[in-house]
PDB file of N, CA and C in Angstrom:
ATOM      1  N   UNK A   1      -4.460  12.733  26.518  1.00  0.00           N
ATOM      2  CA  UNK A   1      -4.337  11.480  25.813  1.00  0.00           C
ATOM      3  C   UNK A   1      -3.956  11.761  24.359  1.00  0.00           C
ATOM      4  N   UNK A   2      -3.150  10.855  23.616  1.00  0.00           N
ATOM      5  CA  UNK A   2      -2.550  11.476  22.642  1.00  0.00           C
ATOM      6  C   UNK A   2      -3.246  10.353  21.033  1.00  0.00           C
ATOM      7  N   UNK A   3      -3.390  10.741  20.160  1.00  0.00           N
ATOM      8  CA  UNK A   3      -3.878   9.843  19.076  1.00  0.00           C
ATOM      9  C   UNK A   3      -2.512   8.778  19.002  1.00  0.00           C
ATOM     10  N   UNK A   4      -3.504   7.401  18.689  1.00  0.00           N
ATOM     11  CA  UNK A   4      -2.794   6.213  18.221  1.00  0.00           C
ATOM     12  C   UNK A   4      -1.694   6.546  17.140  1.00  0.00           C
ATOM     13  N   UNK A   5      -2.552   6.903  16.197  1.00  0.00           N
ATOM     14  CA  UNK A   5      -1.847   7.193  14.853  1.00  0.00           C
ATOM     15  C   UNK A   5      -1.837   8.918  14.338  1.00  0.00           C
ATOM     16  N   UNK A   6      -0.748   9.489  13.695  1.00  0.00           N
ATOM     17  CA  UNK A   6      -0.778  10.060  13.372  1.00  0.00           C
ATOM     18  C   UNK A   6       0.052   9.804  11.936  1.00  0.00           C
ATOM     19  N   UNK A   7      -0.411  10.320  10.558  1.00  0.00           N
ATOM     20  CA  UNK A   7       0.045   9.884   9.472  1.00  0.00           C
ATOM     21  C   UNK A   7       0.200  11.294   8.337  1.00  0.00           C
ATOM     22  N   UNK A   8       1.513  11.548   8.205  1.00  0.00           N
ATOM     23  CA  UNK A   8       1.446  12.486   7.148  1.00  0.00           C
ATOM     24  C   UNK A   8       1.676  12.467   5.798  1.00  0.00           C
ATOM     25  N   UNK A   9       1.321  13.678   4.907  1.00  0.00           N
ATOM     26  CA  UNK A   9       1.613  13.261   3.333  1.00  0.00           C
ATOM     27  C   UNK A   9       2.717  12.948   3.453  1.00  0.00           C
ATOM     28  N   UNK A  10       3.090  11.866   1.656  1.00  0.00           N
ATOM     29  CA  UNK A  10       4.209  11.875   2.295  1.00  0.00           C
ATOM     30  C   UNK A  10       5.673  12.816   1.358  1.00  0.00           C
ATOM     31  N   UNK A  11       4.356  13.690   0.523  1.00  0.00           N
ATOM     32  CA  UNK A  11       5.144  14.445   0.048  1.00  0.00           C
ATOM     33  C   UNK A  11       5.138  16.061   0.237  1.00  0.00           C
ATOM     34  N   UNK A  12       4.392  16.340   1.054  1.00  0.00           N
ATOM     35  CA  UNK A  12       4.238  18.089   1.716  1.00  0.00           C
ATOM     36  C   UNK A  12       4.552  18.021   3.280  1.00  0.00           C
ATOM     37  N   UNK A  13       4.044  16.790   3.995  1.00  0.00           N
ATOM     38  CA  UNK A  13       4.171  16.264   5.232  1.00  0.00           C
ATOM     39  C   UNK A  13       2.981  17.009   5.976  1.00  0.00           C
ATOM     40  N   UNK A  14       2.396  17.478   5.114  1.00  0.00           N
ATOM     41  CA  UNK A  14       0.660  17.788   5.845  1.00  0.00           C
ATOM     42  C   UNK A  14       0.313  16.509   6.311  1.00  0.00           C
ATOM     43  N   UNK A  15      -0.015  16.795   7.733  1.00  0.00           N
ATOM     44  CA  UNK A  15      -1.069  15.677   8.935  1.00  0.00           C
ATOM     45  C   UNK A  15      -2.460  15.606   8.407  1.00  0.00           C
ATOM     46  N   UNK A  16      -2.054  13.897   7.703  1.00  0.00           N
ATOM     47  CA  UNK A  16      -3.809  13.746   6.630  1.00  0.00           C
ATOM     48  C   UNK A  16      -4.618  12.783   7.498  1.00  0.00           C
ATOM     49  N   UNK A  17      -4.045  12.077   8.825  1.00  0.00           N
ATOM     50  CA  UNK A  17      -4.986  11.660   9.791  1.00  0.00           C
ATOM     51  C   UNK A  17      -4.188  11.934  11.044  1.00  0.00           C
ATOM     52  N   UNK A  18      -5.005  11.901  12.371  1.00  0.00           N
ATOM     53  CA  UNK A  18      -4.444  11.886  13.391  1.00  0.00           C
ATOM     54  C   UNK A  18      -5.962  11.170  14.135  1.00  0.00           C
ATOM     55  N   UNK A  19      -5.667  10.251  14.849  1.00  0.00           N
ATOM     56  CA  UNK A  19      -6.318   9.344  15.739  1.00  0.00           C
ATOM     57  C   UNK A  19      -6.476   7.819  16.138  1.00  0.00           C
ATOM     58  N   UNK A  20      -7.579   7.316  16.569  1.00  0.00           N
ATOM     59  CA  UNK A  20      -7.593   6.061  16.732  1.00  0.00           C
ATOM     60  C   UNK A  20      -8.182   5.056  15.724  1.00  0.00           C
ATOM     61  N   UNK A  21      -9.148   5.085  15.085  1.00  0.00           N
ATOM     62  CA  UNK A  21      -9.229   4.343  14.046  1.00  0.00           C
ATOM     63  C   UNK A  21      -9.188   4.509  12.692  1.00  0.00           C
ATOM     64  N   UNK A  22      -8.213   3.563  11.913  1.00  0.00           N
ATOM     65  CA  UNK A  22      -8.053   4.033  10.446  1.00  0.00           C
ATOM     66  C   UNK A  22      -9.256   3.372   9.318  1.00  0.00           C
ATOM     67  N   UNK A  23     -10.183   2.830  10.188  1.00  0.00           N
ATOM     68  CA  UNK A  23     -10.998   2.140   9.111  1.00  0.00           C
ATOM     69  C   UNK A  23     -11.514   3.321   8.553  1.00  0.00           C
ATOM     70  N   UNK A  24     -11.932   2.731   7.134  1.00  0.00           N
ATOM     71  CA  UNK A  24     -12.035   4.186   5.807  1.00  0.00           C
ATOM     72  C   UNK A  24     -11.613   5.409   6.173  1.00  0.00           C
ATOM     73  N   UNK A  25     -10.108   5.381   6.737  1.00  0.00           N
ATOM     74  CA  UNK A  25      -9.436   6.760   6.158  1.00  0.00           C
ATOM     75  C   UNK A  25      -8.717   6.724   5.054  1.00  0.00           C
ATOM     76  N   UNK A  26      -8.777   8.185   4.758  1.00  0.00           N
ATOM     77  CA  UNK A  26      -7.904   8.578   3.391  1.00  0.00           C
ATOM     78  C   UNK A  26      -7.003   8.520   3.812  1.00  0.00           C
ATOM     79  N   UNK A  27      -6.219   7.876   3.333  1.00  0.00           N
ATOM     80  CA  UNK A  27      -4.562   8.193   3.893  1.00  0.00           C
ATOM     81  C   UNK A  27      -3.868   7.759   2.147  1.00  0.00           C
ATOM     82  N   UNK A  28      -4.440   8.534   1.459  1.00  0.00           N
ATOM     83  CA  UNK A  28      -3.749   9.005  -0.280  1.00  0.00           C
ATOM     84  C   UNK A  28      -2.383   9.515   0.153  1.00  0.00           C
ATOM     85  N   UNK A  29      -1.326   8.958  -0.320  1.00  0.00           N
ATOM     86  CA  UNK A  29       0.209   9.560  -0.119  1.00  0.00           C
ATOM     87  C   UNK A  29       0.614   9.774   1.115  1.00  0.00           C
ATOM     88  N   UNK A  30       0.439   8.995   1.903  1.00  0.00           N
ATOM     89  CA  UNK A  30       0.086   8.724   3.645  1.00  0.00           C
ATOM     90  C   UNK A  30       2.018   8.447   3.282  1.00  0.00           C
ATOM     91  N   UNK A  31       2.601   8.720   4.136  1.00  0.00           N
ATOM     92  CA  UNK A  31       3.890   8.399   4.391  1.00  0.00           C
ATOM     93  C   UNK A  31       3.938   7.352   5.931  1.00  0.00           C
ATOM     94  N   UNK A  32       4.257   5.884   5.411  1.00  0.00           N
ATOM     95  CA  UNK A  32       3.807   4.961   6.240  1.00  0.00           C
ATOM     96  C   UNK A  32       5.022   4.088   6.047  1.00  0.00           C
ATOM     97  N   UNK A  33       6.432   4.630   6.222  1.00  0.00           N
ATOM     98  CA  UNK A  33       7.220   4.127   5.579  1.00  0.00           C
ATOM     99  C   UNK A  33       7.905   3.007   7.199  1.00  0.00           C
ATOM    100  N   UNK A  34       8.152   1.888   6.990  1.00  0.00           N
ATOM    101  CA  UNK A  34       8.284   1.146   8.495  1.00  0.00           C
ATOM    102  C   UNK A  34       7.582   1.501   9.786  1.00  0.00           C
ATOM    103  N   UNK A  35       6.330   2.142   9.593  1.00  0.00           N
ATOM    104  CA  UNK A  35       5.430   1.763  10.555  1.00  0.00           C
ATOM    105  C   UNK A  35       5.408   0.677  11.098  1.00  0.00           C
ATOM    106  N   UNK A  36       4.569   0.888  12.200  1.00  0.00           N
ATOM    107  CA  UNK A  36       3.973  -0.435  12.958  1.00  0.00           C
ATOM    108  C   UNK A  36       2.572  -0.446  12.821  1.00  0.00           C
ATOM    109  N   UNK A  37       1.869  -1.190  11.875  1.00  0.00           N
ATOM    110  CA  UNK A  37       0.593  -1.289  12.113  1.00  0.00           C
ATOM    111  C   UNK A  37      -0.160  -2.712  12.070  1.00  0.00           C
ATOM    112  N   UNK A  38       0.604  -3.584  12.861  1.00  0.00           N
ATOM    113  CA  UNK A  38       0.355  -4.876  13.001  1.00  0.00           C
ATOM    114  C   UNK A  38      -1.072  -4.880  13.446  1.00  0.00           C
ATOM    115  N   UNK A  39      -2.094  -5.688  13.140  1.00  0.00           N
ATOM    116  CA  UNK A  39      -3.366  -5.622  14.094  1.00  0.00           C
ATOM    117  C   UNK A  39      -4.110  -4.713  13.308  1.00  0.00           C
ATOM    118  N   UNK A  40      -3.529  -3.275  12.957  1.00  0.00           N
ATOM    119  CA  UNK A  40      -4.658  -2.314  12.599  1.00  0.00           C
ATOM    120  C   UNK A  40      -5.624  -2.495  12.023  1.00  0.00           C
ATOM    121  N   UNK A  41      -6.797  -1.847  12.303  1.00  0.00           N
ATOM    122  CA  UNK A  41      -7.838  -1.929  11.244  1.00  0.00           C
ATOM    123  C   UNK A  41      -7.871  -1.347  10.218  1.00  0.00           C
ATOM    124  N   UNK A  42      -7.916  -1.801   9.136  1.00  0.00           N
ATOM    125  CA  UNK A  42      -7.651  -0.754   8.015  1.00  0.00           C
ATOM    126  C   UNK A  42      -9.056  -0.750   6.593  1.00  0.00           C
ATOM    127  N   UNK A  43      -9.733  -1.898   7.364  1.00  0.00           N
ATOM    128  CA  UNK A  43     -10.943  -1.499   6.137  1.00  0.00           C
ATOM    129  C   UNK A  43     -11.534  -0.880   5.125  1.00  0.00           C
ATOM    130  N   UNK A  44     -11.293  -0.950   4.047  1.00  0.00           N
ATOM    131  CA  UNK A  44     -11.971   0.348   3.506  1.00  0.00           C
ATOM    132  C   UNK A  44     -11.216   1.252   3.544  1.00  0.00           C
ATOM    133  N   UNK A  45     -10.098   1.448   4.141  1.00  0.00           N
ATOM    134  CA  UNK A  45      -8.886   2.286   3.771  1.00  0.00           C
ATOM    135  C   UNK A  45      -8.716   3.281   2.544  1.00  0.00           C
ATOM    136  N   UNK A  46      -8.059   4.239   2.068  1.00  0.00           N
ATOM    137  CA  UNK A  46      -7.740   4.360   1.067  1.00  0.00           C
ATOM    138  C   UNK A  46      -6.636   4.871   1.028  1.00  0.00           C
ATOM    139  N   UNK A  47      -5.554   3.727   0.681  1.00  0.00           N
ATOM    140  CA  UNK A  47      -3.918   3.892   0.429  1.00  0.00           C
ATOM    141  C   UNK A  47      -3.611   4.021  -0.639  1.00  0.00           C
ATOM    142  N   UNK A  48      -3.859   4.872  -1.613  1.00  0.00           N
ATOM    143  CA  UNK A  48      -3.529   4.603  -2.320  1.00  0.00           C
ATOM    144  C   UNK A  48      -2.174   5.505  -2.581  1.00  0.00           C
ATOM    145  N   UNK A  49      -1.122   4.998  -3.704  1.00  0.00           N
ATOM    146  CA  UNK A  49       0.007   5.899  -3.610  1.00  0.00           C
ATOM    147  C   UNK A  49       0.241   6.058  -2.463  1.00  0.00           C
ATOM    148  N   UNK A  50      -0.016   5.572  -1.743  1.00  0.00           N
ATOM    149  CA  UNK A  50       0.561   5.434   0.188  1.00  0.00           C
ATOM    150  C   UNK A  50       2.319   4.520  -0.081  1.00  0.00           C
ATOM    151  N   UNK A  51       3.488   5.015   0.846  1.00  0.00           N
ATOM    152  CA  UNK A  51       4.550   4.655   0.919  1.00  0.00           C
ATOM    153  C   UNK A  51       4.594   3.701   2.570  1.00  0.00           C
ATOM    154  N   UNK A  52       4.684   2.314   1.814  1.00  0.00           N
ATOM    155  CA  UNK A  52       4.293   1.549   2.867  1.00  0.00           C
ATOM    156  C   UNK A  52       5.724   0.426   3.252  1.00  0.00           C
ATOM    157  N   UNK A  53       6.964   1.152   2.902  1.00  0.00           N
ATOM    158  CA  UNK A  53       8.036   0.077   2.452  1.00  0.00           C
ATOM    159  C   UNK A  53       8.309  -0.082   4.482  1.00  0.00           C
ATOM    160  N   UNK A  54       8.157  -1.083   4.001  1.00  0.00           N
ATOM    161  CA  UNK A  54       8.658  -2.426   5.285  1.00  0.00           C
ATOM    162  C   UNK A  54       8.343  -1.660   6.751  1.00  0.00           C
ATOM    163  N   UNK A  55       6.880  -1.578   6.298  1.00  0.00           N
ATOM    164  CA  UNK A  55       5.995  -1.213   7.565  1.00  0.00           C
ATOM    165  C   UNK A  55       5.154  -2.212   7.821  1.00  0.00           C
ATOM    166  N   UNK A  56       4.939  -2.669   8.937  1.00  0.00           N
ATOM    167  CA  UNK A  56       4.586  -4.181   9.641  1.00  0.00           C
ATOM    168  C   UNK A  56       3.600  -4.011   9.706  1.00  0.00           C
ATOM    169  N   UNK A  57       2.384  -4.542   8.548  1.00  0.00           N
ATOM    170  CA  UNK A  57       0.978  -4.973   8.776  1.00  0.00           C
ATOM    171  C   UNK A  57       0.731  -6.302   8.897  1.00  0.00           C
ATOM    172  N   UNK A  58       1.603  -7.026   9.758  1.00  0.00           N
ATOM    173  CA  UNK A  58       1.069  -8.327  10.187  1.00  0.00           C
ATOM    174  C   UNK A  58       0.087  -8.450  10.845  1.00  0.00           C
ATOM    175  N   UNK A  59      -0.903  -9.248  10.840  1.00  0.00           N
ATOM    176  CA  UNK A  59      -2.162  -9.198  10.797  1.00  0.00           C
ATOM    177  C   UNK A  59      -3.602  -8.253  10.464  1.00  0.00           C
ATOM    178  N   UNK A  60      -2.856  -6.821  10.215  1.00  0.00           N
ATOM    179  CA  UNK A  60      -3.666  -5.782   9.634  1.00  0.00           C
ATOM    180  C   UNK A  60      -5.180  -6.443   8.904  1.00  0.00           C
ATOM    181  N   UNK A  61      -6.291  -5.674   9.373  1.00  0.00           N
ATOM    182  CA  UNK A  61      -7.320  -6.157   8.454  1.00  0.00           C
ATOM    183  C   UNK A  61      -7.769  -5.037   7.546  1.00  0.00           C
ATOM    184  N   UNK A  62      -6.624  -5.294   6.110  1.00  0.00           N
ATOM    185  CA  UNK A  62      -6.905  -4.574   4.699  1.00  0.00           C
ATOM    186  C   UNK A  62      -8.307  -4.566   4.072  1.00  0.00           C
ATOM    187  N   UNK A  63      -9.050  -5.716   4.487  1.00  0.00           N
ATOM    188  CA  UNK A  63     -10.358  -6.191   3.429  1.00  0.00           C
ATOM    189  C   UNK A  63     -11.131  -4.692   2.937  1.00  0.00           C
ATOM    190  N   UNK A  64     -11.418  -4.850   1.552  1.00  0.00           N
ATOM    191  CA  UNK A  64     -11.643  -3.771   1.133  1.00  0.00           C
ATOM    192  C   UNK A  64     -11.047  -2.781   0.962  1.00  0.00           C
ATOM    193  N   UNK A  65      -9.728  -2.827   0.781  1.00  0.00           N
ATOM    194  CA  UNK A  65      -8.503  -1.185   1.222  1.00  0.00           C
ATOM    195  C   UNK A  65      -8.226  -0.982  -0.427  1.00  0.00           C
ATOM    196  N   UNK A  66      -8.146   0.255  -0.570  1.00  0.00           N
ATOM    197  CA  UNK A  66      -7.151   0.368  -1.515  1.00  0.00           C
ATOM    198  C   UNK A  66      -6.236   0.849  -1.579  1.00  0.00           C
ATOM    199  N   UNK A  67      -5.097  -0.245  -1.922  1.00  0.00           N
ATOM    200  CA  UNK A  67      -3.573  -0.508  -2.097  1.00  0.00           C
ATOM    201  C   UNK A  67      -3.214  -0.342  -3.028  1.00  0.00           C
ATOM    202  N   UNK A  68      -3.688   0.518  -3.997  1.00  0.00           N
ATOM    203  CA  UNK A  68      -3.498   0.704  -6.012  1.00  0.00           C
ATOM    204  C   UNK A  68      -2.305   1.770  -5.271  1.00  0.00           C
ATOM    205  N   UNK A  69      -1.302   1.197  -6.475  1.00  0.00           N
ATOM    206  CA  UNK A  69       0.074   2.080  -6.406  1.00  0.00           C
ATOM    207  C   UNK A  69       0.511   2.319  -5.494  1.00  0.00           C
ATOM    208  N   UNK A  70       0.283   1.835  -4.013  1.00  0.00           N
ATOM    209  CA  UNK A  70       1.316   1.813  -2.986  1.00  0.00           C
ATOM    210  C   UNK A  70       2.593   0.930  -2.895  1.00  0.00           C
ATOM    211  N   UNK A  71       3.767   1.270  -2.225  1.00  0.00           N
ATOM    212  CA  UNK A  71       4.720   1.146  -2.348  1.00  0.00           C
ATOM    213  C   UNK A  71       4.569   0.455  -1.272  1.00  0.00           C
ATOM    214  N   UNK A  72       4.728  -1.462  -1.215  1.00  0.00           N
ATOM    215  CA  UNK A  72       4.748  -2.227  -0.299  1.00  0.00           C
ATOM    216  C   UNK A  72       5.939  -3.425  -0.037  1.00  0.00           C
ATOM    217  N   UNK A  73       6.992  -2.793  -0.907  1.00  0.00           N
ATOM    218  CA  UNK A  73       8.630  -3.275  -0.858  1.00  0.00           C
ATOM    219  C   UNK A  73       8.901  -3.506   0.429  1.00  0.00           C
ATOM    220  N   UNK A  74       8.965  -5.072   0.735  1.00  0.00           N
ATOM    221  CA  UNK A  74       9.682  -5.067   2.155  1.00  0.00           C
ATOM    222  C   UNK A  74       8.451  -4.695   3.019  1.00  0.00           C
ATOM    223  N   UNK A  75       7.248  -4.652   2.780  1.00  0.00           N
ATOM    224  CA  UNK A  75       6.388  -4.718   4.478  1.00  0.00           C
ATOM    225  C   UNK A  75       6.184  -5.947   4.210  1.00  0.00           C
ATOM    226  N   UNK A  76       5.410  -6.127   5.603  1.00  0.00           N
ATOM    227  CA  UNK A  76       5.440  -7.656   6.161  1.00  0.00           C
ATOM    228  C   UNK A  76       3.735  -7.642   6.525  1.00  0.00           C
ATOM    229  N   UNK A  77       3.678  -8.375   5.341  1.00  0.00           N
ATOM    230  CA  UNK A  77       1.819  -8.939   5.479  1.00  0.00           C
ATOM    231  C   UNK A  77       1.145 -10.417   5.831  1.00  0.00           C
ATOM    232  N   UNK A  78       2.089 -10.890   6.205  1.00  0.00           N
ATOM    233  CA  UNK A  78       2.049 -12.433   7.189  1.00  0.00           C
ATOM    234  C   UNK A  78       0.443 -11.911   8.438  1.00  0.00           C
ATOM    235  N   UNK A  79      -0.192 -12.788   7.486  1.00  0.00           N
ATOM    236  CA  UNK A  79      -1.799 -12.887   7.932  1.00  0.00           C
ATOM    237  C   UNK A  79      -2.660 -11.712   8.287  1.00  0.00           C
ATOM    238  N   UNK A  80      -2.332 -10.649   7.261  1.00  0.00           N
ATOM    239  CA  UNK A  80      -3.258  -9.682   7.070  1.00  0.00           C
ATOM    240  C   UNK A  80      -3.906 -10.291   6.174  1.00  0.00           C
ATOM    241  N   UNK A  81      -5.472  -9.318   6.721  1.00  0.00           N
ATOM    242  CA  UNK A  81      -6.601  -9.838   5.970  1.00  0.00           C
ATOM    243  C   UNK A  81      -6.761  -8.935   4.416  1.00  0.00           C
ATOM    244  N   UNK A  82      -6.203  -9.505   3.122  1.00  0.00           N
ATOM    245  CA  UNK A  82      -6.471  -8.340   2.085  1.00  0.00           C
ATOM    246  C   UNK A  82      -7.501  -9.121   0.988  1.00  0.00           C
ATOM    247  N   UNK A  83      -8.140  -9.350   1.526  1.00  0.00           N
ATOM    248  CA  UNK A  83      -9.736  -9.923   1.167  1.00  0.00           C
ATOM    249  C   UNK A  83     -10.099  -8.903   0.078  1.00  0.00           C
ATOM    250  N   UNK A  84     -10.427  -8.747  -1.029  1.00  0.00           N
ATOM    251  CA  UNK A  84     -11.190  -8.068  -1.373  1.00  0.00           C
ATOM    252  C   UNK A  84     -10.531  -6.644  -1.578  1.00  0.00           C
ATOM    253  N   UNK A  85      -8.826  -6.667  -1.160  1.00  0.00           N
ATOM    254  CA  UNK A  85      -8.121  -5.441  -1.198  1.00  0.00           C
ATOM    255  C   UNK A  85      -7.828  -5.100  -2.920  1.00  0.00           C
ATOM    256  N   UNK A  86      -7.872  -3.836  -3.455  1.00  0.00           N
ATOM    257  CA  UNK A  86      -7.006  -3.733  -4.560  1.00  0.00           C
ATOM    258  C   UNK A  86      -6.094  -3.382  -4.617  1.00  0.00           C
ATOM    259  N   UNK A  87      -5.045  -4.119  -5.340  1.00  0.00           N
ATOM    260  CA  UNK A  87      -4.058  -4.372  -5.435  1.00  0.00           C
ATOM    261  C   UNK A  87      -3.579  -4.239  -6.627  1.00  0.00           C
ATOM    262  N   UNK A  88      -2.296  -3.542  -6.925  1.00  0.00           N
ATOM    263  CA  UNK A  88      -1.843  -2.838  -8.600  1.00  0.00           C
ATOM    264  C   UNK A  88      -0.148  -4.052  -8.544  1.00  0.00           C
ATOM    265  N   UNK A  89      -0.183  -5.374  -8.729  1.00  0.00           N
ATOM    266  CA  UNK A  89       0.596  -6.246  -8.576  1.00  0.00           C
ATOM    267  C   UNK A  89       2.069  -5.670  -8.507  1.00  0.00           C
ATOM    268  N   UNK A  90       2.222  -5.130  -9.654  1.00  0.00           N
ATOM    269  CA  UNK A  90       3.645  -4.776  -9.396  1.00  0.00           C
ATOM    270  C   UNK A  90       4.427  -3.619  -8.790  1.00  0.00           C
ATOM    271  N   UNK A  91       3.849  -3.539  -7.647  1.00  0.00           N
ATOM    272  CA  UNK A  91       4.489  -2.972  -6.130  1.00  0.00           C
ATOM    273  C   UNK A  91       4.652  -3.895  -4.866  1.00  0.00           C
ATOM    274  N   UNK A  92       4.527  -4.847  -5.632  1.00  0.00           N
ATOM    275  CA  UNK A  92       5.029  -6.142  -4.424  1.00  0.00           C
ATOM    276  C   UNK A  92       6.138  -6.822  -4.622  1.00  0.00           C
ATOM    277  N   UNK A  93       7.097  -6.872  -3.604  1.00  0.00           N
ATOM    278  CA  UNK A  93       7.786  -7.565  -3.639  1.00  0.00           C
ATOM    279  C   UNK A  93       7.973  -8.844  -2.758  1.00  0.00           C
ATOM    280  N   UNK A  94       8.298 -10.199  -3.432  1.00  0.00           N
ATOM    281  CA  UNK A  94       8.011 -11.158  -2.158  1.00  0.00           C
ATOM    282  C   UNK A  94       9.407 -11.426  -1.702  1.00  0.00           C
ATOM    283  N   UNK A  95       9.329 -11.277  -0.442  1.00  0.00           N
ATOM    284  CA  UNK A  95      10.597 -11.706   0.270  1.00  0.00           C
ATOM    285  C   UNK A  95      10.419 -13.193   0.984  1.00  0.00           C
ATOM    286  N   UNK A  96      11.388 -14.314   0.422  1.00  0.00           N
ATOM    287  CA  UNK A  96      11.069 -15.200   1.789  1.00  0.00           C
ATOM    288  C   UNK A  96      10.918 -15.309   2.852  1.00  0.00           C
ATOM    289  N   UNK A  97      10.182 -16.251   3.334  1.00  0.00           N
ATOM    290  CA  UNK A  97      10.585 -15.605   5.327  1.00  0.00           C
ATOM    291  C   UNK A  97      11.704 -16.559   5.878  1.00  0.00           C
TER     292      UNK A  97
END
């Protein structure tokens, strides 16, 4: 059986998680660039400096994540939960839908 996720830096490409749930993983400089992580759990996360450009966290539950200095150009956060997420504003870009 093979892990859900596997996520590497995204600047050495060292494997900084491999498995099934991402609630409170480190994934610091996580190279997450058009993923699919619609649904995921991501709680407590820590993305930070994570490269997240137009990787699909639609419905993702962020609450509590940190999103400081990730690169979220172009993902798609249509009813993820970022409750309580931190957030460094200007790495967002809003696209209409």
């Amino acid at each position: 059986m093979t892990d859900k996720y596997t996520i590497k830096h995204r600047l050495t490409g060292k494997v900084l998680y491999s498995g099934d749930d991402l609630r409170d993983a480190d994934l610091r400089y996580a190279d997450l660039r058009d993923a699919n992580l619609s649904d995921a759990d991501l709680r407590y996360a820590d993305l930070r400096d994570a490269d997240l450009r137009g990787a699909n966290l639609r419905g993702a539950n962020l609450r509590d994540a940190n999103l400081r200095y990730a690169d979220l150009r172009y993902a798609n956060l249509r009813g993820a939960n970022l409750r309580y997420a931190i957030l460094y504003i200007g790495n967002i870009k809003v696209v209409p839908a």
